[in-house]
N, C-alpha and C. Protein backbone atom coordinates (compact mmCIF):
# COMPACT_ATOMS: atom_id res chain seq x y z
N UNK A 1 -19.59 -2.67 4.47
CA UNK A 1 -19.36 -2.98 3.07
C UNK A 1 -18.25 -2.09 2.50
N UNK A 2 -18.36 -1.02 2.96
CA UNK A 2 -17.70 0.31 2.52
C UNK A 2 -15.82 -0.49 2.66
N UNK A 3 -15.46 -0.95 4.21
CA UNK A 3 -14.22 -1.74 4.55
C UNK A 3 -13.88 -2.66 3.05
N UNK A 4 -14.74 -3.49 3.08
CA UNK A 4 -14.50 -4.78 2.21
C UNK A 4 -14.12 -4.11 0.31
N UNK A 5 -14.87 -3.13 0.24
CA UNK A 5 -14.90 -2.54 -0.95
C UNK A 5 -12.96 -1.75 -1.14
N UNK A 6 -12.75 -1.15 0.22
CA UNK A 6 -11.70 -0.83 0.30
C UNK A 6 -10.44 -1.39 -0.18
N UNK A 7 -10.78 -2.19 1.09
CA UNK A 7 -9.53 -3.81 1.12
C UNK A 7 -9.56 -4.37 -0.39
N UNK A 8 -10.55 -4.38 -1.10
CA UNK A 8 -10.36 -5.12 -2.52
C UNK A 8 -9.26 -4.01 -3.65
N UNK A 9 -9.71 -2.89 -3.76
CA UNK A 9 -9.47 -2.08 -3.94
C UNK A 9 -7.54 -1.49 -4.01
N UNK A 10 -7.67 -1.67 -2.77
CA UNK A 10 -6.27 -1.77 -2.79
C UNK A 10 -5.37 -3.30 -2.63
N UNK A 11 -5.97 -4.20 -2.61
CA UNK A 11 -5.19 -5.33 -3.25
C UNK A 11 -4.88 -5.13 -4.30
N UNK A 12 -5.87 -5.04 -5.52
CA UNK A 12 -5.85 -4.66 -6.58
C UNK A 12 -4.38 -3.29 -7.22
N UNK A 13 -4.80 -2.33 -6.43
CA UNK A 13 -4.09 -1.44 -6.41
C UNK A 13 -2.33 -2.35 -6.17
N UNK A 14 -2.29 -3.35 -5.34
CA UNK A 14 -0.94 -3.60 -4.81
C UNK A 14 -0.28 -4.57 -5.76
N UNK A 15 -1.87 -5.41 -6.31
CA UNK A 15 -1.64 -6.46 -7.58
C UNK A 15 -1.00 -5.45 -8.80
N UNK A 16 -1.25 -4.57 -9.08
CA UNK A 16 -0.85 -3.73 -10.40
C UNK A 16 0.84 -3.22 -10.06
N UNK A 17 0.87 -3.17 -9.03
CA UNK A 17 1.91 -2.25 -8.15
C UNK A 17 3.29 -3.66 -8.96
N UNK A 18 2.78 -4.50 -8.42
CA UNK A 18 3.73 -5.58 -8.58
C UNK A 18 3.73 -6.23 -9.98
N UNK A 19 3.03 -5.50 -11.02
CA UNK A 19 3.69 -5.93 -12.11
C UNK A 19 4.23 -4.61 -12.62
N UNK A 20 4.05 -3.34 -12.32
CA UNK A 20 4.64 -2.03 -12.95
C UNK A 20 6.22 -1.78 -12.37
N UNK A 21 6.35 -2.50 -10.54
CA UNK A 21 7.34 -1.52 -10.34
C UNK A 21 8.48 -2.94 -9.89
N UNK A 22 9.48 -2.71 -10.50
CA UNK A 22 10.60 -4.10 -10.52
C UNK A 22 11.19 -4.20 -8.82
N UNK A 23 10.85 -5.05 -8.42
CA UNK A 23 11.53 -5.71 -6.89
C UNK A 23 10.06 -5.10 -6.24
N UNK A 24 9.14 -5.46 -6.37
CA UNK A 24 7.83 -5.10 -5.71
C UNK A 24 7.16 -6.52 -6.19
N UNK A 25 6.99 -7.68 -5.65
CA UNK A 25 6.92 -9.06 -5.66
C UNK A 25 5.61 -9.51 -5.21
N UNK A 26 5.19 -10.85 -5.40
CA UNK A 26 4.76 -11.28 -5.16
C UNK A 26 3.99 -12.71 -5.25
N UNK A 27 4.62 -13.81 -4.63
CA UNK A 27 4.63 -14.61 -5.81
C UNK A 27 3.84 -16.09 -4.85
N UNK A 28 2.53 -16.05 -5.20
CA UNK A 28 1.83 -17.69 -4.60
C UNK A 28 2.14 -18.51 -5.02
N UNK A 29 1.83 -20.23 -4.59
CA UNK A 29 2.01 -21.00 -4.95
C UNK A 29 0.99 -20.78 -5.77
N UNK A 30 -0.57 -20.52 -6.31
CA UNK A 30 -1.29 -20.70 -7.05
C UNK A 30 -1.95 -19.24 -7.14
N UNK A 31 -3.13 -19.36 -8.14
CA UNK A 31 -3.81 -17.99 -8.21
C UNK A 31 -4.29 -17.12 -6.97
N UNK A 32 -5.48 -18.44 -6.48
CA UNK A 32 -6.18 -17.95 -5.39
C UNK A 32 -5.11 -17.82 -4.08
N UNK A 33 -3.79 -18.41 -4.10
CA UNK A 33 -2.96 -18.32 -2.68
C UNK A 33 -2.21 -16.60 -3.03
N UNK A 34 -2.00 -16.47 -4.39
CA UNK A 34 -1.56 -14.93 -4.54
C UNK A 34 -2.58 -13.85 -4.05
N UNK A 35 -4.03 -14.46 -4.36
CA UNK A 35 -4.74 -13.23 -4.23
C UNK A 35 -5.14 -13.19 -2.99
N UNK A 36 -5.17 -14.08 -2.09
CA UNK A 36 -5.03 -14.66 -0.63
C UNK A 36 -4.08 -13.07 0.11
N UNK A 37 -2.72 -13.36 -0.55
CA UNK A 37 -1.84 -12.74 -0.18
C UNK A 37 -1.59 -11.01 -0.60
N UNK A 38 -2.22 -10.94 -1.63
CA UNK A 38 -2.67 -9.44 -1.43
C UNK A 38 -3.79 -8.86 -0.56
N UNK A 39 -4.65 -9.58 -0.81
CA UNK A 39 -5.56 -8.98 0.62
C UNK A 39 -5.01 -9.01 1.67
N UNK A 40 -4.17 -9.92 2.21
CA UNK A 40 -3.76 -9.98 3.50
C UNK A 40 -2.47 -9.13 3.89
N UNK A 41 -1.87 -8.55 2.40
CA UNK A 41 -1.03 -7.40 2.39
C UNK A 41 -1.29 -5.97 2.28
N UNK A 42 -2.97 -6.08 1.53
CA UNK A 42 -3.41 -5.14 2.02
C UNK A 42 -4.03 -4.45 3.21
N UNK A 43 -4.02 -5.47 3.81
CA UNK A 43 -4.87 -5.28 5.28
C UNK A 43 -3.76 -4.61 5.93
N UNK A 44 -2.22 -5.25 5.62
CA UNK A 44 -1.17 -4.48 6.92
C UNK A 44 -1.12 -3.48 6.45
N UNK A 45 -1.01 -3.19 5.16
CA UNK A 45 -0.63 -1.81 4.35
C UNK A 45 -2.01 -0.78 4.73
N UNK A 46 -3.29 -1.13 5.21
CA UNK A 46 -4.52 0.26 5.27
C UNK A 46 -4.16 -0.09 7.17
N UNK A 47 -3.76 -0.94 7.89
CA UNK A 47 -3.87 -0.91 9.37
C UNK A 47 -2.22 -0.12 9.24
N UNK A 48 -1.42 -0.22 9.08
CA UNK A 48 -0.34 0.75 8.79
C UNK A 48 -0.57 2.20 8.52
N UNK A 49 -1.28 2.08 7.65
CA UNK A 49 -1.33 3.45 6.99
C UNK A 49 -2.76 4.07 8.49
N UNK A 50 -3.31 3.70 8.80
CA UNK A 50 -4.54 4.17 9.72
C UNK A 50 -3.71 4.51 10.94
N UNK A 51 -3.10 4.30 11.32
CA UNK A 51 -2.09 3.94 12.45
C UNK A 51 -0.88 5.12 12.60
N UNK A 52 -0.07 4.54 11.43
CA UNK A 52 1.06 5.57 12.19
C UNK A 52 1.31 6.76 11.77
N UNK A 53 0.58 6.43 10.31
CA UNK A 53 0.54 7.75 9.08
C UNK A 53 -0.10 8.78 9.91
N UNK A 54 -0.79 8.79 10.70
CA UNK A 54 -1.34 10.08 10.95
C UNK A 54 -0.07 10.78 12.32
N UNK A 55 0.43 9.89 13.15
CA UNK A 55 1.30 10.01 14.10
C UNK A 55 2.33 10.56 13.73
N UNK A 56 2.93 10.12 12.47
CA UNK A 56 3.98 10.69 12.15
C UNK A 56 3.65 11.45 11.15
N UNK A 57 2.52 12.33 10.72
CA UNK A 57 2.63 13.78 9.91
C UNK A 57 2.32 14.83 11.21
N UNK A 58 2.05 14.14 12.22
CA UNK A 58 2.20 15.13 13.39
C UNK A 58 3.64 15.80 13.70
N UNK A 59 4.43 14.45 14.48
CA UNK A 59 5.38 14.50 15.00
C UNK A 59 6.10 15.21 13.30
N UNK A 60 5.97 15.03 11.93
CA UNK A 60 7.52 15.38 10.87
C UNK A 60 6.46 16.72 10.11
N UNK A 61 5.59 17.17 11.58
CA UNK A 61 4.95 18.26 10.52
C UNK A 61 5.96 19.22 9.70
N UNK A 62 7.03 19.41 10.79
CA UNK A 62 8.02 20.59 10.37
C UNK A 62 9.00 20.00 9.05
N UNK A 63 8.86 18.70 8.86
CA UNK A 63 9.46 18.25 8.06
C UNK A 63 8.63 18.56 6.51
N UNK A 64 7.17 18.15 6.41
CA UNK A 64 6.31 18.24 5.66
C UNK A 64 6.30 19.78 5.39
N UNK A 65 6.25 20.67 5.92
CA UNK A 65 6.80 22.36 5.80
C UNK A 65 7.75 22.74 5.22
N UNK A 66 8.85 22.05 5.58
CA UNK A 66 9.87 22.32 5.04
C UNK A 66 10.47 21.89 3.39
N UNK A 67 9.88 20.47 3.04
CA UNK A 67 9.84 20.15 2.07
C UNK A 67 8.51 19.97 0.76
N UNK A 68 7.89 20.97 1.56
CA UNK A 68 6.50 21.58 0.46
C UNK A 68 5.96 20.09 0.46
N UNK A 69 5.53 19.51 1.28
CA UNK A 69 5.24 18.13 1.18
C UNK A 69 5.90 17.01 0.52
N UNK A 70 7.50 17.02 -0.11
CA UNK A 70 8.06 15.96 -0.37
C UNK A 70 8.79 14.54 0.51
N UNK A 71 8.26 15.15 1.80
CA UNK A 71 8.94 14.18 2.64
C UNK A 71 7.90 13.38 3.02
N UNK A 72 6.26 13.63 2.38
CA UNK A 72 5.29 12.42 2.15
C UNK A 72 5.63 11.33 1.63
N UNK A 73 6.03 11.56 0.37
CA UNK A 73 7.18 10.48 -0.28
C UNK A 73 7.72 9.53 0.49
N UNK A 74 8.59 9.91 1.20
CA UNK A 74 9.69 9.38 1.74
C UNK A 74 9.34 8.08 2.87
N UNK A 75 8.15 9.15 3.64
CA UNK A 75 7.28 8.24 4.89
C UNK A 75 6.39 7.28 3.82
N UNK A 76 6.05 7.45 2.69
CA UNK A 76 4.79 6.32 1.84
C UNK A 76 5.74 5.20 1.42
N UNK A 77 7.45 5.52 1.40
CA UNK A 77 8.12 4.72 0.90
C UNK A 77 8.36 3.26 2.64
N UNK A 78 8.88 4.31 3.40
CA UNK A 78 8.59 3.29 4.86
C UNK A 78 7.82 2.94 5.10
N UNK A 79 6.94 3.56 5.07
CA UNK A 79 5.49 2.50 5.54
C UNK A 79 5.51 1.41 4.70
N UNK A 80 5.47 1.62 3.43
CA UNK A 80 5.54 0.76 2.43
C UNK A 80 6.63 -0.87 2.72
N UNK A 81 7.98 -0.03 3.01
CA UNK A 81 9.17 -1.07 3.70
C UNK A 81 8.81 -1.56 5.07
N UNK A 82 7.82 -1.02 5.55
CA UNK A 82 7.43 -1.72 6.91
C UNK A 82 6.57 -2.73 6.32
N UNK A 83 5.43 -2.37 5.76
CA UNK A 83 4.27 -3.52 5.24
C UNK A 83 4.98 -4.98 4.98
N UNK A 84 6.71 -4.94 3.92
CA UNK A 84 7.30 -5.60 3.60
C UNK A 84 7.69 -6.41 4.80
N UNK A 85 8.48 -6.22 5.90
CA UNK A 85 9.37 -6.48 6.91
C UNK A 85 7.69 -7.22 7.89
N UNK A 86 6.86 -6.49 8.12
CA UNK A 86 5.65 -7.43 8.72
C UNK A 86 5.28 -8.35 7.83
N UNK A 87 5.11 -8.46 6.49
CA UNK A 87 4.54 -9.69 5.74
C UNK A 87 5.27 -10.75 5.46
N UNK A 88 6.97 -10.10 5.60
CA UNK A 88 7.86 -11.57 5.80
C UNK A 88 8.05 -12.03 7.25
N UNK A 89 7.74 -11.18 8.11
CA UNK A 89 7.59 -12.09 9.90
C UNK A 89 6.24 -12.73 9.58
N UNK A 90 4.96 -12.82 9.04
CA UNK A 90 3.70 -13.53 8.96
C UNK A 90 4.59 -15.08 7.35
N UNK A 91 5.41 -15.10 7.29
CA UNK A 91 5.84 -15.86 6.10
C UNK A 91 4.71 -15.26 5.30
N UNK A 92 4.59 -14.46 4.24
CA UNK A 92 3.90 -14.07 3.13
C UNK A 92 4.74 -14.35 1.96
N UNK A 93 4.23 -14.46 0.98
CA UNK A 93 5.64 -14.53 -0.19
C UNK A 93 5.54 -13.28 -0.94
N UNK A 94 5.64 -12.24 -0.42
CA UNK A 94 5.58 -10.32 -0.41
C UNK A 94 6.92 -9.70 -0.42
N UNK A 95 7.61 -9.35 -1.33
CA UNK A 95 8.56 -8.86 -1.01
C UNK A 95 8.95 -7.38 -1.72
N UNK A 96 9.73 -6.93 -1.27
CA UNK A 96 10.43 -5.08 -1.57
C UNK A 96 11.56 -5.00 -1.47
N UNK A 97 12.13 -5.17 -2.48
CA UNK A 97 13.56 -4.97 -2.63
C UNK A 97 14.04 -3.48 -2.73
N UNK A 98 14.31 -3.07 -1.31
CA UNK A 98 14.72 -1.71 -1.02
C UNK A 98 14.24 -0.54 -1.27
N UNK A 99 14.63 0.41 -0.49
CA UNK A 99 13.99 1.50 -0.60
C UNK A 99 13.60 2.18 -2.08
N UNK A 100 14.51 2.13 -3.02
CA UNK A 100 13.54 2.86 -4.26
C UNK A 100 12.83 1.71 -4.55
N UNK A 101 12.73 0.15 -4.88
CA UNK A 101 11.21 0.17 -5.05
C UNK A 101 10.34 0.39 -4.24
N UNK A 102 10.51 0.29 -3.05
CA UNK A 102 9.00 0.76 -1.82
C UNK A 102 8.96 2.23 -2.93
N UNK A 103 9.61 3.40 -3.03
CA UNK A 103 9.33 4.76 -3.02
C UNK A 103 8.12 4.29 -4.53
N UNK A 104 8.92 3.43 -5.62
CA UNK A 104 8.11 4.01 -6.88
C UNK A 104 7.01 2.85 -5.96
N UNK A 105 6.95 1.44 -5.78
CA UNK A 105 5.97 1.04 -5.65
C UNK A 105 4.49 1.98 -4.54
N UNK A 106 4.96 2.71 -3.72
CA UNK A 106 4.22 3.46 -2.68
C UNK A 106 3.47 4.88 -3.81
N UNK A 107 4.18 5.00 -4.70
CA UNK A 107 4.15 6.02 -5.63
C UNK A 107 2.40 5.79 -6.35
N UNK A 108 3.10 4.35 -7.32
CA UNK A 108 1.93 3.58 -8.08
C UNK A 108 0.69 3.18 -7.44
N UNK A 109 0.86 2.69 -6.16
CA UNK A 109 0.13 2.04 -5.05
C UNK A 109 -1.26 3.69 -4.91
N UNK A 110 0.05 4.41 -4.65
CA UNK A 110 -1.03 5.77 -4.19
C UNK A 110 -2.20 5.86 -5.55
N UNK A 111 -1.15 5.91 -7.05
CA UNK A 111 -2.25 6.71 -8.23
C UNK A 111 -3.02 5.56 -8.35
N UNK A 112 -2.69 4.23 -8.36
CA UNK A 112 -3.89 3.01 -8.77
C UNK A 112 -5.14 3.41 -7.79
N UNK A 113 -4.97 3.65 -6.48
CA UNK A 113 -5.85 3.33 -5.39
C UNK A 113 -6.65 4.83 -5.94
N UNK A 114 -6.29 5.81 -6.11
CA UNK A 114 -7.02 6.77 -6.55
C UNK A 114 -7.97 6.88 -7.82
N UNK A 115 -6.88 6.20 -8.51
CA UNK A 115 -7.90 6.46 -10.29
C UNK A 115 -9.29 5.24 -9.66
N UNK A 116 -9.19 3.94 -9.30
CA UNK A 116 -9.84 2.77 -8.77
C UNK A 116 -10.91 3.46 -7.92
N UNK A 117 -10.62 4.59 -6.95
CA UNK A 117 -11.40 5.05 -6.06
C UNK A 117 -12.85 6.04 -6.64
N UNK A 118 -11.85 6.56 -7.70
CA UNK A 118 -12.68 7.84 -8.54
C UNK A 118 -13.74 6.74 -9.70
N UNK A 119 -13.96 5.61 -9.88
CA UNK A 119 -14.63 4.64 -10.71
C UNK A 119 -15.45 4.07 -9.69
N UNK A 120 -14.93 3.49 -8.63
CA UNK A 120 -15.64 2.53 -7.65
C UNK A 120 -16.45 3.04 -6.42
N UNK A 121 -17.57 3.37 -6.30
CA UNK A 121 -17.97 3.18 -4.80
C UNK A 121 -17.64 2.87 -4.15
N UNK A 122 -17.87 3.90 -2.46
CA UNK A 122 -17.36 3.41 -1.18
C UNK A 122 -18.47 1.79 -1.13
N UNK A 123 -19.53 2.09 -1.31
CA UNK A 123 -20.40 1.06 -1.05
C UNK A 123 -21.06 0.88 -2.56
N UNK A 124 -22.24 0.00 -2.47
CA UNK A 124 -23.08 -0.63 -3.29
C UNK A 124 -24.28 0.46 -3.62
N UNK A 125 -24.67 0.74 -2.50
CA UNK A 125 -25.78 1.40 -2.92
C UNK A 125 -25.79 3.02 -3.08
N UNK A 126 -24.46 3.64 -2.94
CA UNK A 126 -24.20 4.96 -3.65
C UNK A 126 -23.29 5.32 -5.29
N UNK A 127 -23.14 6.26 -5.61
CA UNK A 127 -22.66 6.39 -6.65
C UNK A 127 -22.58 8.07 -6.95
């Protein structure tokens, strides 16, 4: 349950993303085909983020050192431009128009999913 609670969570988070941050898109033919398409953008965006995010704060530890952690940024903005580049090979109608919007959209994406997290349960039956 805890997964499913997630995945909503940050759709949501990606739905807000795309009306705050300009060239951060997303556009269905209808309601339910948009919201179709955030879940299914959120799914690449938490299997992304589970995946390589941890691989590469290994391998750019010295990078993350060096820039007092600002080069988190930078990797939330690629991952972010990757999510993009996989959801247009699946035809999604998801799009990121370049690196500063991935950076602010990866930005917003992060504080929505947090403030959302600090309100919502992992699951149903805690709190």
């Amino acid at each position: 349950m805890g997964f499913l609670i997630r995945l909503v969570i940050t759709a949501v988070a990606l739905w807000v993303t795309t009306l705050i941050v300009p060239g951060v898109d997303v556009h269905g033919r209808s309601g339910s085909n948009t919201a179709l398409t955030l879940i299914v953008v959120a799914l690449i965006f938490g299997v992304i983020n589970a995946v390589l995010k941890p691989i590469i704060k290994v391998v750019g530890c010295v990078f993350y050192l060096l820039t007092l952690g600002l080069f988190a940024l930078v990797v939330n903005a690629l991952l972010f431009l990757l999510t993009d580049r996989i959801a247009r090979g699946l035809d999604l109608p998801f799009h990121v128009d370049g690196f500063w919007a991935a950076f602010w959209g990866a930005i917003v994406m992060t504080v929505v999913t947090w403030l959302i997290s600090v309100v919502v349960p992992d699951s149903l039956g805690e709190r």
